[in-house]
N, C-alpha and C. Protein backbone atom coordinates (compact mmCIF):
# COMPACT_ATOMS: atom_id res chain seq x y z
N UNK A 1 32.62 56.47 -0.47
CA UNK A 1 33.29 55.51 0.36
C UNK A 1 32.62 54.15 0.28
N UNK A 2 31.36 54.09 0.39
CA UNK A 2 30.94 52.92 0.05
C UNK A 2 30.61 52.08 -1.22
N UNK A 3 30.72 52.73 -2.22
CA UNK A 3 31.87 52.45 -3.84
C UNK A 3 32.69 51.60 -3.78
N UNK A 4 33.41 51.67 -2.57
CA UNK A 4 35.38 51.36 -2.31
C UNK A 4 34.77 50.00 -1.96
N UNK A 5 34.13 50.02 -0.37
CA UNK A 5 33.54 49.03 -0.06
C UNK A 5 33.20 47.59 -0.58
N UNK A 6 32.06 48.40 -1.64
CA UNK A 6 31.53 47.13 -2.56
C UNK A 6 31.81 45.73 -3.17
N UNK A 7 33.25 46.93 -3.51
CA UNK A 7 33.77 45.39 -4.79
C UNK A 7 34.66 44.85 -3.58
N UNK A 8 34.90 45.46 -2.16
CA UNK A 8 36.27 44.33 -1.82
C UNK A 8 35.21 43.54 -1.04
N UNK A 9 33.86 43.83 -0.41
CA UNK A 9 32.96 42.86 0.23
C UNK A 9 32.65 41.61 -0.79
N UNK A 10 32.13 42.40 -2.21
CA UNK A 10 32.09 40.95 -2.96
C UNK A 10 32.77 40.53 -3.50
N UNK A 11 34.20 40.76 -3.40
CA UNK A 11 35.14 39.67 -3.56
C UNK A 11 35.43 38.89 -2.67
N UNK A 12 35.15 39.25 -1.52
CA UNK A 12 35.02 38.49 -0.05
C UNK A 12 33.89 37.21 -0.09
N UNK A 13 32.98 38.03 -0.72
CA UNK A 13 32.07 37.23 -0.46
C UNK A 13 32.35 35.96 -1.83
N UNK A 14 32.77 36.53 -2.55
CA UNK A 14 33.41 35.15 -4.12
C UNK A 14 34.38 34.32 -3.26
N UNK A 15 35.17 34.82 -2.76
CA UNK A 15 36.25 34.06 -2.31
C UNK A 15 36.12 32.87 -1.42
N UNK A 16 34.84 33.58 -0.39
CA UNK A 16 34.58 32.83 0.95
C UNK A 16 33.48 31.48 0.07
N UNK A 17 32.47 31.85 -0.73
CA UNK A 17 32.09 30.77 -1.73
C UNK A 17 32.61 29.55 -2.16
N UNK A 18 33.90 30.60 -3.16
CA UNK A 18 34.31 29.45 -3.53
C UNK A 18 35.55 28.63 -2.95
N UNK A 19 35.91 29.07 -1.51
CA UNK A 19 36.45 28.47 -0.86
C UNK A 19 35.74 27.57 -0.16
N UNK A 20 34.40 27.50 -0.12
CA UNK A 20 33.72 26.51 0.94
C UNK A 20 33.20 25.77 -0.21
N UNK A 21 32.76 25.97 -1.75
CA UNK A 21 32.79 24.47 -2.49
C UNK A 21 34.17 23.71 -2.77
N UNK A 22 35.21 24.43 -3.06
CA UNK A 22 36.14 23.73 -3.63
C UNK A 22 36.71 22.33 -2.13
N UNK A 23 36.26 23.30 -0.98
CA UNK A 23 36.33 21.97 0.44
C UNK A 23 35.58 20.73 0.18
N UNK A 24 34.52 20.85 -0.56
CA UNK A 24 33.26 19.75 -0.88
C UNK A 24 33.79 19.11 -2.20
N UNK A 25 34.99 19.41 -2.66
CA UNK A 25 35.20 19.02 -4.10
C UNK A 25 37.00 18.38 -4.10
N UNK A 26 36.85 16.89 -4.51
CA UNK A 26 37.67 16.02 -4.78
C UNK A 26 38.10 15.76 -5.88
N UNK A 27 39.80 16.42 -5.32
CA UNK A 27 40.48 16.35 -6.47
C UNK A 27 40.78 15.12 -7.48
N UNK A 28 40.52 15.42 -9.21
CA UNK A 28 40.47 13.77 -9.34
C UNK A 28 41.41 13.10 -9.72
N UNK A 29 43.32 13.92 -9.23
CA UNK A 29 44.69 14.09 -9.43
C UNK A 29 44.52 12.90 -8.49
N UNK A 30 44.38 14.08 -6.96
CA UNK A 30 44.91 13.14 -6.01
C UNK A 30 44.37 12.15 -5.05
N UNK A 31 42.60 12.73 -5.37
CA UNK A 31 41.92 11.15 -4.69
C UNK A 31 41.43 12.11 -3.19
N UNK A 32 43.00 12.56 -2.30
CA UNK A 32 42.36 12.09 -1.19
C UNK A 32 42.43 13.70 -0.55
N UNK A 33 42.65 14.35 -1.55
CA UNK A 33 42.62 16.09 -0.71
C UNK A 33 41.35 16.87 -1.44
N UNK A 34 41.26 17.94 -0.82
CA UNK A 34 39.88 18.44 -2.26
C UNK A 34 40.69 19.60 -2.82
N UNK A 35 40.31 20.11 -3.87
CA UNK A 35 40.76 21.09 -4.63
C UNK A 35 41.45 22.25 -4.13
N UNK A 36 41.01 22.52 -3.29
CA UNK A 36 41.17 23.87 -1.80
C UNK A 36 42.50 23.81 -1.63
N UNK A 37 42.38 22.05 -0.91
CA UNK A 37 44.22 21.95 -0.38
C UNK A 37 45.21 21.53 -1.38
N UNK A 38 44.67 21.19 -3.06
CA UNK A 38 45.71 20.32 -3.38
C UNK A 38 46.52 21.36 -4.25
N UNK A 39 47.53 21.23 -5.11
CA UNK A 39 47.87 22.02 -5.74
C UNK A 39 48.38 21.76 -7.17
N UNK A 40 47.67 20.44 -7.68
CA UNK A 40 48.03 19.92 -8.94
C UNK A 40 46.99 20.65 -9.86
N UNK A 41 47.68 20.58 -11.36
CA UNK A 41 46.94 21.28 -12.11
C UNK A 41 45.23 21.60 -12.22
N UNK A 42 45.12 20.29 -12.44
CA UNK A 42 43.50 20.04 -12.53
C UNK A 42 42.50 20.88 -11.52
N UNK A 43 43.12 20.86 -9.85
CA UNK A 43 42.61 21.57 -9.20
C UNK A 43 42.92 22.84 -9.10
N UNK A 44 44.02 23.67 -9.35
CA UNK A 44 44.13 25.29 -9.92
C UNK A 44 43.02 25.26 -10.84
N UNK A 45 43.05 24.40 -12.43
CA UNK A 45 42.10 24.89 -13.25
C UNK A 45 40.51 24.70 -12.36
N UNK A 46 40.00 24.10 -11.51
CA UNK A 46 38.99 23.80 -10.80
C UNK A 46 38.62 24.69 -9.88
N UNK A 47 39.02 25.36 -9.03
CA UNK A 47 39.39 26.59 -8.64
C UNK A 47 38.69 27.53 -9.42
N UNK A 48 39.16 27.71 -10.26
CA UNK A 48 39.15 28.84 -11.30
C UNK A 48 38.58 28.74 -12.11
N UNK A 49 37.49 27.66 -12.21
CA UNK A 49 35.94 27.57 -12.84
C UNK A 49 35.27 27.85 -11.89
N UNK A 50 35.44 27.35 -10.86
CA UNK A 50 34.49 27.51 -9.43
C UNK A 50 34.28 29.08 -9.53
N UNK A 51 35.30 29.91 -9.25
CA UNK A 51 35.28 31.33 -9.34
C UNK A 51 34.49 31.95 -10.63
N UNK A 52 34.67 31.32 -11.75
CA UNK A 52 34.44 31.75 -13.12
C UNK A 52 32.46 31.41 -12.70
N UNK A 53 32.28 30.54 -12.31
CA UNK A 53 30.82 30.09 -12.65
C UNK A 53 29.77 31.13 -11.27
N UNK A 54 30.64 31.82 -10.21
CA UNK A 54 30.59 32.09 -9.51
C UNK A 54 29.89 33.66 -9.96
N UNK A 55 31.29 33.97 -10.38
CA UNK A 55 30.95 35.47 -11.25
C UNK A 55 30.23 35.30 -12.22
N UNK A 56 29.56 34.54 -13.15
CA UNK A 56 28.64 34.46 -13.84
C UNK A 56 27.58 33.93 -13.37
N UNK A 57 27.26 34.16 -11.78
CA UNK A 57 25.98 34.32 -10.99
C UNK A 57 25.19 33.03 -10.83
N UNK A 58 25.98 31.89 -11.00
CA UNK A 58 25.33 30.60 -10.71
C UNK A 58 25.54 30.35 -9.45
N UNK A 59 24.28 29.32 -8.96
CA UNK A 59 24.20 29.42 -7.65
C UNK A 59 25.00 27.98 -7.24
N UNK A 60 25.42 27.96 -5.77
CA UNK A 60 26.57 26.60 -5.57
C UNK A 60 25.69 25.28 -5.81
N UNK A 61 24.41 24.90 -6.25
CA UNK A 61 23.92 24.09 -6.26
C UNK A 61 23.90 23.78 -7.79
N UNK A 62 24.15 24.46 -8.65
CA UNK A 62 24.22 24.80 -10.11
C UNK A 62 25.84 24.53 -10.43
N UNK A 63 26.02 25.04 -9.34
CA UNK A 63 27.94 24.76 -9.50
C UNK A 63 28.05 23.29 -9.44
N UNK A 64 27.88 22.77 -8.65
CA UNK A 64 27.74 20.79 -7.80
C UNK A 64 27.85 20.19 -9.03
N UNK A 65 26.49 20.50 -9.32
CA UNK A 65 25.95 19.94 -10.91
C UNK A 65 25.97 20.04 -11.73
N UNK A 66 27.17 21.00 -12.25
CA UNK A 66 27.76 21.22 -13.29
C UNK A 66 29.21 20.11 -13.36
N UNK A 67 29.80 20.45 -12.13
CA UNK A 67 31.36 19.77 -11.61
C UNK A 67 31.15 18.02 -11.63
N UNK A 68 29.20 17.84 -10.94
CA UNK A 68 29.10 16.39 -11.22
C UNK A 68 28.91 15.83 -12.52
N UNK A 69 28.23 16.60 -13.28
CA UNK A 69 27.94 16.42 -14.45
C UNK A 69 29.12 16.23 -15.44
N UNK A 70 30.66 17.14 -15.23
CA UNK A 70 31.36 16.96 -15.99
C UNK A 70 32.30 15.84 -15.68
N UNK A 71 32.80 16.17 -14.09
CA UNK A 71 33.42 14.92 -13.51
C UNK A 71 33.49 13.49 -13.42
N UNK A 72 31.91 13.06 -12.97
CA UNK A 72 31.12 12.23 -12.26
C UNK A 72 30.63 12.10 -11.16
N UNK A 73 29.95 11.72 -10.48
CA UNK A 73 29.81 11.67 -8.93
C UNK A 73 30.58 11.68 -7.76
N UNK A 74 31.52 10.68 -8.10
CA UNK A 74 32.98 10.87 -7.56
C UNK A 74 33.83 12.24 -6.79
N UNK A 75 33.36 12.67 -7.87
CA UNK A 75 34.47 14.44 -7.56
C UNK A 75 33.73 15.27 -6.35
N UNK A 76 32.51 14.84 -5.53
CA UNK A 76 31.84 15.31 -4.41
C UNK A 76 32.09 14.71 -3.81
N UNK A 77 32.58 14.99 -2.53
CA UNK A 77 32.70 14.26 -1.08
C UNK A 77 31.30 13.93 -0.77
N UNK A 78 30.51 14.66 -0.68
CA UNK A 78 29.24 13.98 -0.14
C UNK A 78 28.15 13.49 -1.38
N UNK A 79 28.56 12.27 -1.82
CA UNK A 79 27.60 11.77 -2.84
C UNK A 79 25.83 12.16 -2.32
N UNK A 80 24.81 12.33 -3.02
CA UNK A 80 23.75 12.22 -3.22
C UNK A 80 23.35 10.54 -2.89
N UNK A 81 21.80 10.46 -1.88
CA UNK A 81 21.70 9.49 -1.22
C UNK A 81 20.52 9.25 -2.33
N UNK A 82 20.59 8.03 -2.79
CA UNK A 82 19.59 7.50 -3.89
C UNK A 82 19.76 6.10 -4.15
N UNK A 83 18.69 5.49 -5.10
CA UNK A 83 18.73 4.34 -4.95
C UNK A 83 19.99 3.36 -4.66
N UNK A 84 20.79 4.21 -6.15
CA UNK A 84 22.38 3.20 -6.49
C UNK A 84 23.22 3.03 -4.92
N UNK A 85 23.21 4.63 -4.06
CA UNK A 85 23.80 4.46 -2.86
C UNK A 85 23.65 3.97 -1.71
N UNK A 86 22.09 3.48 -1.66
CA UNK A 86 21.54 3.20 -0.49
C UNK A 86 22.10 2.23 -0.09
N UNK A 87 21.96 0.60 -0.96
CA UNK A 87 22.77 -0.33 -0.57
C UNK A 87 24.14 0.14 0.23
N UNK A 88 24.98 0.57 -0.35
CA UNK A 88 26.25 1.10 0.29
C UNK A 88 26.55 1.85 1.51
N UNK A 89 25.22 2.71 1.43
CA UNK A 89 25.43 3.81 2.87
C UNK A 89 24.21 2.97 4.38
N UNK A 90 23.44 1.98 3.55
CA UNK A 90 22.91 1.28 4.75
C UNK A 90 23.25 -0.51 4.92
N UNK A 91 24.39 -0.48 4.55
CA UNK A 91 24.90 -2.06 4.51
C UNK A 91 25.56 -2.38 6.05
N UNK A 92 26.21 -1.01 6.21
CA UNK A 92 26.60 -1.70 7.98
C UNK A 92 25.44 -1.99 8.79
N UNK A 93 23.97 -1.20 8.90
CA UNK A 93 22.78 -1.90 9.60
C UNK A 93 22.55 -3.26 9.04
N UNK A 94 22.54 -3.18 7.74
CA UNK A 94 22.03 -4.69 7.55
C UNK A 94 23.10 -5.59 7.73
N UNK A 95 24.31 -5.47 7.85
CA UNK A 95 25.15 -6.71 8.48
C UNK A 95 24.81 -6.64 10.17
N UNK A 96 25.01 -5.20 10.57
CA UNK A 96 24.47 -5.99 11.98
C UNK A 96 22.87 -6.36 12.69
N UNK A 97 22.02 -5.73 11.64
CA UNK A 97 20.70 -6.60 11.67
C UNK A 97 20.82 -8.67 11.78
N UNK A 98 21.38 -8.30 10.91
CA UNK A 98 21.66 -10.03 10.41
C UNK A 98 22.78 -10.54 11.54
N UNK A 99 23.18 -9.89 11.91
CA UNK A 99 24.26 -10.72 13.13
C UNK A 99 23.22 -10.85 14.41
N UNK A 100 22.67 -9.20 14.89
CA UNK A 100 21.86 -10.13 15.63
C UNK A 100 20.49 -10.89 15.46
N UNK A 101 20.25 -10.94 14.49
CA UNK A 101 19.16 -11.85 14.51
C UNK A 101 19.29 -13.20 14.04
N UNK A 102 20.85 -13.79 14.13
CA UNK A 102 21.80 -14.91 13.93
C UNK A 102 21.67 -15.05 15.49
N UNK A 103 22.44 -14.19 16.28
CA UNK A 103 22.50 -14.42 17.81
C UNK A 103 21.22 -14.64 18.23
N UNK A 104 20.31 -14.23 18.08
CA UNK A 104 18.73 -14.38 18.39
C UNK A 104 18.31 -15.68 18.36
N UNK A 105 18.64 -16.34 17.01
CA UNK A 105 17.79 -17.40 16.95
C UNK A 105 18.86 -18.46 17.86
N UNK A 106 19.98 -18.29 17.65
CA UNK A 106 20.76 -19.42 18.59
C UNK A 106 20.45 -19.15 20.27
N UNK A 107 20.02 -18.35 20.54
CA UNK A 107 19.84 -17.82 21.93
C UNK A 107 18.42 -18.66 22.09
N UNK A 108 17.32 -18.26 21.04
CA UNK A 108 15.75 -19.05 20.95
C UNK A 108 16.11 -20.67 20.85
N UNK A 109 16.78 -21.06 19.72
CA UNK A 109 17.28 -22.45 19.41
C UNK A 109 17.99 -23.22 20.85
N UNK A 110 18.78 -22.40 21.62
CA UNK A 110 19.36 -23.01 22.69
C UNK A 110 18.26 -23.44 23.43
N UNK A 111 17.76 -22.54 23.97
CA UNK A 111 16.45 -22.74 24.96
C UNK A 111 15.07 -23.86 24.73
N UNK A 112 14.64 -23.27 23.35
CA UNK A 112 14.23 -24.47 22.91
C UNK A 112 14.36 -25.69 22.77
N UNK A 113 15.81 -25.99 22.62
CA UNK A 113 16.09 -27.53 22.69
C UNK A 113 16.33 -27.82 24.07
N UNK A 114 16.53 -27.38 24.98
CA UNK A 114 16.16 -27.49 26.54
C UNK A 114 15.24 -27.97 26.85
N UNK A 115 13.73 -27.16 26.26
CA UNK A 115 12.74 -27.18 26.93
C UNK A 115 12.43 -28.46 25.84
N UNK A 116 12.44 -29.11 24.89
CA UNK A 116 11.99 -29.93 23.83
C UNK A 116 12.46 -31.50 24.74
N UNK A 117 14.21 -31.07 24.90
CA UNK A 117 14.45 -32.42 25.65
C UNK A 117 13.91 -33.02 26.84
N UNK A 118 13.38 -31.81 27.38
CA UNK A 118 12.72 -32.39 28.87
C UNK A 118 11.18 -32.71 29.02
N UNK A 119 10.65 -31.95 27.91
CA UNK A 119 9.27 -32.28 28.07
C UNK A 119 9.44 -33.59 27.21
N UNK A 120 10.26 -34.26 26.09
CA UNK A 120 9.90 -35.30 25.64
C UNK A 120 10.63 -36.55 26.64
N UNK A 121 11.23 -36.11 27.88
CA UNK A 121 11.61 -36.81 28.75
C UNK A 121 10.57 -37.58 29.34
N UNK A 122 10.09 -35.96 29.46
CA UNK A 122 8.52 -36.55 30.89
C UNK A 122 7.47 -36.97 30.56
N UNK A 123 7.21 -36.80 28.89
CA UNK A 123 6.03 -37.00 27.99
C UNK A 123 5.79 -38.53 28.61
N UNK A 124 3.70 -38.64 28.79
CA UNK A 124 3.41 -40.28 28.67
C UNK A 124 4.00 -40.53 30.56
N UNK A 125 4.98 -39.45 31.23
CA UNK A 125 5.02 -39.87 32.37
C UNK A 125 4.54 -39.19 33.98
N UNK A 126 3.29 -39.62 34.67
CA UNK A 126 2.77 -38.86 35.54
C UNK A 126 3.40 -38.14 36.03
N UNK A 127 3.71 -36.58 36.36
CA UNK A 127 4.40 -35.65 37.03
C UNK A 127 3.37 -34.64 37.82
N UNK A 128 3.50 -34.68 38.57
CA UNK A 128 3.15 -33.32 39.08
C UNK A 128 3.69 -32.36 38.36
N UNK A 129 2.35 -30.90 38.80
CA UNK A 129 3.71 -29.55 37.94
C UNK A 129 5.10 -29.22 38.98
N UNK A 130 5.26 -29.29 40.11
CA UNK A 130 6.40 -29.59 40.92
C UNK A 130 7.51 -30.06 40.27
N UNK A 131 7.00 -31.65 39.75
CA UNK A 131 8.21 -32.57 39.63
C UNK A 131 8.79 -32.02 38.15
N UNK A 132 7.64 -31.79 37.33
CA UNK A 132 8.15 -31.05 36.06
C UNK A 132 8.77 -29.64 35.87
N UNK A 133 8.75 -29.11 36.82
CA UNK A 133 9.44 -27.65 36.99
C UNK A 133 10.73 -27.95 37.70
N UNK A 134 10.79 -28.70 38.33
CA UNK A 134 12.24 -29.48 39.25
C UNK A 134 12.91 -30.40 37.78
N UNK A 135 12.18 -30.83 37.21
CA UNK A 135 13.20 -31.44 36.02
C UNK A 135 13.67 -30.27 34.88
N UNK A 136 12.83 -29.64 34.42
CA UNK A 136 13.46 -28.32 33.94
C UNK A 136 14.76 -27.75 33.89
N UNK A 137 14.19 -27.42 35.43
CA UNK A 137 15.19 -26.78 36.68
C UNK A 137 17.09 -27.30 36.11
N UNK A 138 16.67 -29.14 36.44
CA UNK A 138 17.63 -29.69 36.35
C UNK A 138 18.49 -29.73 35.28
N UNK A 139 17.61 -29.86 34.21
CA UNK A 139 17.96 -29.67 32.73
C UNK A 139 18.21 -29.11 31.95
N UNK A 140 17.83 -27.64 32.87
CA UNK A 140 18.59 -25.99 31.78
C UNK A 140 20.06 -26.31 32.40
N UNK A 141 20.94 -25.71 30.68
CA UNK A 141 22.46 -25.78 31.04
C UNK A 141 23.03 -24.60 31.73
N UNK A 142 24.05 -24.43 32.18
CA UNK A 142 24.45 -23.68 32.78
C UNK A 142 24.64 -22.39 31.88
N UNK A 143 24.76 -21.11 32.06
CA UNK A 143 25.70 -20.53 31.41
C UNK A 143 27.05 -20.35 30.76
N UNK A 144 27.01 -20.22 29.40
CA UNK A 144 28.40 -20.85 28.71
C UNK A 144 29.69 -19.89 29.58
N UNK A 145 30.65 -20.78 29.77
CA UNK A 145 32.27 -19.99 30.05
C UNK A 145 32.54 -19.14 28.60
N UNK A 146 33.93 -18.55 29.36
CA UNK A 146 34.35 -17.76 28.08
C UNK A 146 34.78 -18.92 27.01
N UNK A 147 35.56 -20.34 27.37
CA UNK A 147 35.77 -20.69 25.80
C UNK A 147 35.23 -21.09 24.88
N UNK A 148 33.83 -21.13 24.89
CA UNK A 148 32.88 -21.55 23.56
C UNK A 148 33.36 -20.67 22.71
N UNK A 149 32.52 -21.47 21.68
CA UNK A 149 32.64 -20.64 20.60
C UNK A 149 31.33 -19.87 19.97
N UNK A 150 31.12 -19.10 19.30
CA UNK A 150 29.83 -18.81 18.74
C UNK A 150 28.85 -19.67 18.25
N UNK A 151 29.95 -20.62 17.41
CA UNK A 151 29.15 -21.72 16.72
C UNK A 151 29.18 -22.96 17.48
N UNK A 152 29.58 -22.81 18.63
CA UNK A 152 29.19 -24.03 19.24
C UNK A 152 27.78 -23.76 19.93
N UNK A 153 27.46 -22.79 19.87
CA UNK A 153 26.03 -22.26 20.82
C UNK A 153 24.66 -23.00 20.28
């Protein structure tokens, strides 16, 4: 009885395999389904290497890199993170690195020219620290309304 067993567990177990690479694998018919769901030629024959390389005891990491190797990189949904990709997979931090540290300096730049105009106000003129903290006072702008603009800041 457990003879019988055998071969339908490891065909279970081929099937369930190569049903969970061919999910990781983009068809290069249709772009935007993977092999699993699509049903154009290329991915039947893809399929059915997957299975073939399967039963000839290669492991799914041997499979990848066989499919990348023949394909290109492309044909994996989840590209490999390396030099060529890095730019690409860390470009949204560095645009918003750079935005705020655009907002930063206009936020530093605002303030600064505040404090630049008033001390070269009072420069050369006797103040108490009173009278110079009261001109300050006077001389920081208000908080901008909503219609500025960014670049007016």
């Amino acid at each position: 009885m457990e003879s019988e067993e055998d071969p339908v567990k490891k065909t279970q177990i081929v099937d369930a395999r190569a049903r969970n690479i061919s999910h990781n694998v983009r068809c290069t018919e249709c772009g935007s389904q993977s092999i699993e769901e699509s049903q154009a030629d290329v991915a039947i024959l893809l399929r059915k290497l997957i299975r073939d390389e399967i039963h000839a005891g290669k492991s799914d990491k041997e499979i990848y890199k066989k499919l990348e190797d023949d394909f290109g990189e492309t044909v994996l949904y989840a590209p490999r993170f390396d030099l060529q990709t890095a730019a690409l997979w860390l470009s949204p931090l560095l645009v918003a690195g750079a935005a705020a540290g655009v907002w930063a300096y206009q936020k530093h730049r605002q303030k600064t020219n505040v404090h630049v105009m008033a001390l070269n106000l009072v420069r050369g003129v006797p103040l108490t620290p009173k009278e110079k903290q009261t001109m300050l006072e006077v001389l920081t702008p208000p908080p901008p309304q909503g219609g500025r603009k960014w670049w007016d800041r």
